[in-house]
C-alpha atoms as a PDB file:
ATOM      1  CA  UNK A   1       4.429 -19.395   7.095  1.00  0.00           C
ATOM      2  CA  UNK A   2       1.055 -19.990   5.856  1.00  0.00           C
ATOM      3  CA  UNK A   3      -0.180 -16.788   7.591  1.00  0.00           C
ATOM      4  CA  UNK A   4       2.298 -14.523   5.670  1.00  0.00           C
ATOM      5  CA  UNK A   5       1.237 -16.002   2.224  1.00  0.00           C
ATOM      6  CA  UNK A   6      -3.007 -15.227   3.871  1.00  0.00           C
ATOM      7  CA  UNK A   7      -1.464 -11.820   4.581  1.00  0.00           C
ATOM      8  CA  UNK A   8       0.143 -11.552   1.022  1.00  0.00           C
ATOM      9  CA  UNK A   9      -3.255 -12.576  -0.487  1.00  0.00           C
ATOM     10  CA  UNK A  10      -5.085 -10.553   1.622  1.00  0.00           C
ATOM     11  CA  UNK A  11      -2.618  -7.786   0.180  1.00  0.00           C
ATOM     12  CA  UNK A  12      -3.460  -8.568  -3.082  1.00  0.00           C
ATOM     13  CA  UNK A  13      -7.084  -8.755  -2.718  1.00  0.00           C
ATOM     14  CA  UNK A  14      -6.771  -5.099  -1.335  1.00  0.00           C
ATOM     15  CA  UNK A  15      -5.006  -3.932  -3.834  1.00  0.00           C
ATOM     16  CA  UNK A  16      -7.457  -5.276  -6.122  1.00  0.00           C
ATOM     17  CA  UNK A  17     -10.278  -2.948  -4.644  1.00  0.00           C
ATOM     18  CA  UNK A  18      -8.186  -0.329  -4.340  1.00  0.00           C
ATOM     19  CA  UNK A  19      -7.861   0.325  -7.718  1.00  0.00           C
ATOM     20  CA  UNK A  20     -11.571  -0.928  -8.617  1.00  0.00           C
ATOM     21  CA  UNK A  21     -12.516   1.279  -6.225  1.00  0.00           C
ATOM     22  CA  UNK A  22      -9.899   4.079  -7.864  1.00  0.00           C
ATOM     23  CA  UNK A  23     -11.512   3.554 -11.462  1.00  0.00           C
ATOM     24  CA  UNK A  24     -14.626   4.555 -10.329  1.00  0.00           C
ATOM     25  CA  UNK A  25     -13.984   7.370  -9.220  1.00  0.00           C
ATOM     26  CA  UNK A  26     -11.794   8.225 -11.896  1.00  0.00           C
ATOM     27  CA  UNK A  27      -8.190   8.083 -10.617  1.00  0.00           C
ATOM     28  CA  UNK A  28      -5.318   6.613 -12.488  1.00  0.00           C
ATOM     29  CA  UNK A  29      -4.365   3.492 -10.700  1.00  0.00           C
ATOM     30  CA  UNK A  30      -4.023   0.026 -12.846  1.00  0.00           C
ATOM     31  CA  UNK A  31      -3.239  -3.264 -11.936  1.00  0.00           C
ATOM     32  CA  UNK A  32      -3.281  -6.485 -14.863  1.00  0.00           C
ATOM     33  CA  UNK A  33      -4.792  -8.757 -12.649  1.00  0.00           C
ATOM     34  CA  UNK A  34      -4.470 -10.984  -9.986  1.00  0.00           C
ATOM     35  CA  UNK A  35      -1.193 -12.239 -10.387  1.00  0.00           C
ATOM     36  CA  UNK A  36       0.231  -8.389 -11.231  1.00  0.00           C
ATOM     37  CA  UNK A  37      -1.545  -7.922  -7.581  1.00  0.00           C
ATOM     38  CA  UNK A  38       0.439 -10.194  -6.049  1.00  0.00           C
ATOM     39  CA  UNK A  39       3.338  -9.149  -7.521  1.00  0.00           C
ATOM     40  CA  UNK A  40       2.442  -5.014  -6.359  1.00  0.00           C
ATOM     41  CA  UNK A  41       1.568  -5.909  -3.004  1.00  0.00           C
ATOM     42  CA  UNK A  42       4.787  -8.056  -2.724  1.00  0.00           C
ATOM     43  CA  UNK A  43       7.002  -4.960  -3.714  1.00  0.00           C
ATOM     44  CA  UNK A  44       4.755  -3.010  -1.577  1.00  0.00           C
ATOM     45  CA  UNK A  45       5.277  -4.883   1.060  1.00  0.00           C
ATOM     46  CA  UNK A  46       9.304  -5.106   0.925  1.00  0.00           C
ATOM     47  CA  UNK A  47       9.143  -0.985   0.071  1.00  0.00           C
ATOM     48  CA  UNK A  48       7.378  -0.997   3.368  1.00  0.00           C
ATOM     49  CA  UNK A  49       9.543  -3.210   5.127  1.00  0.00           C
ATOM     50  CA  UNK A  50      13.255  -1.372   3.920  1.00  0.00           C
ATOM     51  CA  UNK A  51      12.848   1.880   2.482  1.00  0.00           C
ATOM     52  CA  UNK A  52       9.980   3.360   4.794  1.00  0.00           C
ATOM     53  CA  UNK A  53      11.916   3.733   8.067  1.00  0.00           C
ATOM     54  CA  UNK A  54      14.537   4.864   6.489  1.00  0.00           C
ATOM     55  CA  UNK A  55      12.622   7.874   5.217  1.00  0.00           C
ATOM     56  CA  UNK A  56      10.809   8.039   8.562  1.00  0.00           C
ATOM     57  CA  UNK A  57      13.533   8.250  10.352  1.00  0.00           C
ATOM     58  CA  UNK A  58      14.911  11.126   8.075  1.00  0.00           C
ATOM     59  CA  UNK A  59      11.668  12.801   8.012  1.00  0.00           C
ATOM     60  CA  UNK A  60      11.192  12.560  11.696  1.00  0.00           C
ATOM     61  CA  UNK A  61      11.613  16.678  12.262  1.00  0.00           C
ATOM     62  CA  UNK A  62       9.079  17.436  10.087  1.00  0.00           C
ATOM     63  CA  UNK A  63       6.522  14.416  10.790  1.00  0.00           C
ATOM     64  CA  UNK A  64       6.418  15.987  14.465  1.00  0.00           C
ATOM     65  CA  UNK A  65       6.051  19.456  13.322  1.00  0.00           C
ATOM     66  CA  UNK A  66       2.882  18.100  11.468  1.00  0.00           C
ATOM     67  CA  UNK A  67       1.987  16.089  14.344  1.00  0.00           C
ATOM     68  CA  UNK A  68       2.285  12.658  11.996  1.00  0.00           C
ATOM     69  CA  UNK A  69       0.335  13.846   9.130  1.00  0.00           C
ATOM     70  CA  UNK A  70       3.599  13.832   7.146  1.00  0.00           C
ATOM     71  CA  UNK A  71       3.030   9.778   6.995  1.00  0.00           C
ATOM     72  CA  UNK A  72       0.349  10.148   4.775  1.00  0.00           C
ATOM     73  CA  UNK A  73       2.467  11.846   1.819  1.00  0.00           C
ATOM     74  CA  UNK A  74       5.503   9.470   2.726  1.00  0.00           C
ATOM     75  CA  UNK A  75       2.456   6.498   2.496  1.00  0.00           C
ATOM     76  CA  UNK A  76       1.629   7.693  -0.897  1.00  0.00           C
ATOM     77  CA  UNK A  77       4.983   8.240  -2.449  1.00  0.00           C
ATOM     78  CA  UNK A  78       6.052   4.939  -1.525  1.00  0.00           C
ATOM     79  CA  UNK A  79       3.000   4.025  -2.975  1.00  0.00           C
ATOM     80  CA  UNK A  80       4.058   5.584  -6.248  1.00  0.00           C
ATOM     81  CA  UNK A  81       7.391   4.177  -6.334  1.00  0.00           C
ATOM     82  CA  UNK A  82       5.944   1.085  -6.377  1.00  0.00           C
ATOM     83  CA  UNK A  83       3.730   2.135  -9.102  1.00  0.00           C
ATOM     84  CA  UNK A  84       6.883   3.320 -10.907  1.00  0.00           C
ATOM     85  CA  UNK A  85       9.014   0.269 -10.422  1.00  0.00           C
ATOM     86  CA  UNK A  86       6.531  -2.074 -12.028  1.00  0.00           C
ATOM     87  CA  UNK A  87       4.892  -2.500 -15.279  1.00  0.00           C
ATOM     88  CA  UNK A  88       1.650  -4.879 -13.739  1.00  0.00           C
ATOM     89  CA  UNK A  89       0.820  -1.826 -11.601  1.00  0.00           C
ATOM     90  CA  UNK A  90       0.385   1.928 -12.226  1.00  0.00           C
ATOM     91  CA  UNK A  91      -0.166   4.797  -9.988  1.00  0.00           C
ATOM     92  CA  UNK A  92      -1.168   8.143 -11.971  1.00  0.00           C
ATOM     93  CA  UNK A  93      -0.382  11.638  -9.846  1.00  0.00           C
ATOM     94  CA  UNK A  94      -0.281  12.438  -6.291  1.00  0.00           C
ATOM     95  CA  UNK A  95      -3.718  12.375  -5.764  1.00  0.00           C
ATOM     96  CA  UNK A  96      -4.005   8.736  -6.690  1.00  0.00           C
ATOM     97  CA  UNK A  97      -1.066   7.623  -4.890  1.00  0.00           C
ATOM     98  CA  UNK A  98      -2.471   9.318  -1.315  1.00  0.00           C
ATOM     99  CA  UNK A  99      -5.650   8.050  -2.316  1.00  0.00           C
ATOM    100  CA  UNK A 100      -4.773   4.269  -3.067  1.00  0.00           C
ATOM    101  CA  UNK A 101      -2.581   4.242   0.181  1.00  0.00           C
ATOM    102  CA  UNK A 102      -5.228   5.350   2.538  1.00  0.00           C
ATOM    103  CA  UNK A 103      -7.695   2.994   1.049  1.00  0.00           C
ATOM    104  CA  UNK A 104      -5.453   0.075   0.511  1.00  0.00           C
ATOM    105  CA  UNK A 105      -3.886   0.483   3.918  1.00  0.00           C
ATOM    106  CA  UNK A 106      -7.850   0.510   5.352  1.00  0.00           C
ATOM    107  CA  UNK A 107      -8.717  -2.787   2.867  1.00  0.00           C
ATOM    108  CA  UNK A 108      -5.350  -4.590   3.881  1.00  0.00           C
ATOM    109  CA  UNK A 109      -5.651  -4.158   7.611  1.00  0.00           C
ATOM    110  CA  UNK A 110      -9.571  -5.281   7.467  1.00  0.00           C
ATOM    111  CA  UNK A 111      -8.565  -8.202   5.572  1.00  0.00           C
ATOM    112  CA  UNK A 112      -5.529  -9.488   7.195  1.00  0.00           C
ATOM    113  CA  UNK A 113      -7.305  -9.115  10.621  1.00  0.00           C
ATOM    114  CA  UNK A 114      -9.879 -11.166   9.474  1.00  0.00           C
ATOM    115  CA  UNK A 115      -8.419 -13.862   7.564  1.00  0.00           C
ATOM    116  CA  UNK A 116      -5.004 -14.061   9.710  1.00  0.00           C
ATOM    117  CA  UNK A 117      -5.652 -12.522  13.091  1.00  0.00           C
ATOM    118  CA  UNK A 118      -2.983 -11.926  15.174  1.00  0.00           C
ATOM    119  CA  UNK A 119      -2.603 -14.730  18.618  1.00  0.00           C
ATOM    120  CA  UNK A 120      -3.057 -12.523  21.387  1.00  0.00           C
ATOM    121  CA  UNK A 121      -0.493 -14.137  24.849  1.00  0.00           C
END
């Protein structure tokens, strides 16, 4: 239990530089703060968790015939829908969505491997 709330911070925390690291550059993604973090990565996590294999698995055809590089524009439109779903975070056009899900997924795994690693039998 207390390793899924470190992951769920850890989460948060990437969201966090995901979009600090989006506003310099100039995208369009927003979050109000910590606790809208916590909220986004939350949703992020459940969008992750019930609606991504779904579209996987209907996607399958064409994620072979682009040898998995599909998975990055499924990555970022669940991305966006998150975006869209909340009013604590926003995701502003394509190119922020692919971008914040590439970089968050890169923060979020460095993170949670450090903070929570996984137990290895």
């Amino acid at each position: 239990m207390v390793g899924l709330i470190l992951r769920w911070v850890a989460n948060a925390v990437a969201l966090l530089l995901t979009v600090w690291l989006g506003k310099l550059l100039g995208l369009g993604l927003y979050v109000s703060g910590f606790w809208g973090a916590m909220i986004a990565a939350l949703v992020i996590g459940l969008i992750n968790a019930f609606i991504r294999p779904i579209v996987v698995m209907l996607t399958l055809p064409l994620n072979c015939l682009t040898f998995g590089l599909f998975s990055l524009v499924i990555n970022a439109i669940l991305f966006w829908l998150a975006g869209e779903m909340l009013t604590e975070f926003d995701v502003n056009g394509f190119g922020a969505a692919l971008f914040g899900s590439i970089v968050m997924s890169i923060f979020s795994s460095a993170l949670s491997h450090t903070i929570a690693p996984e137990k290895h039998r």
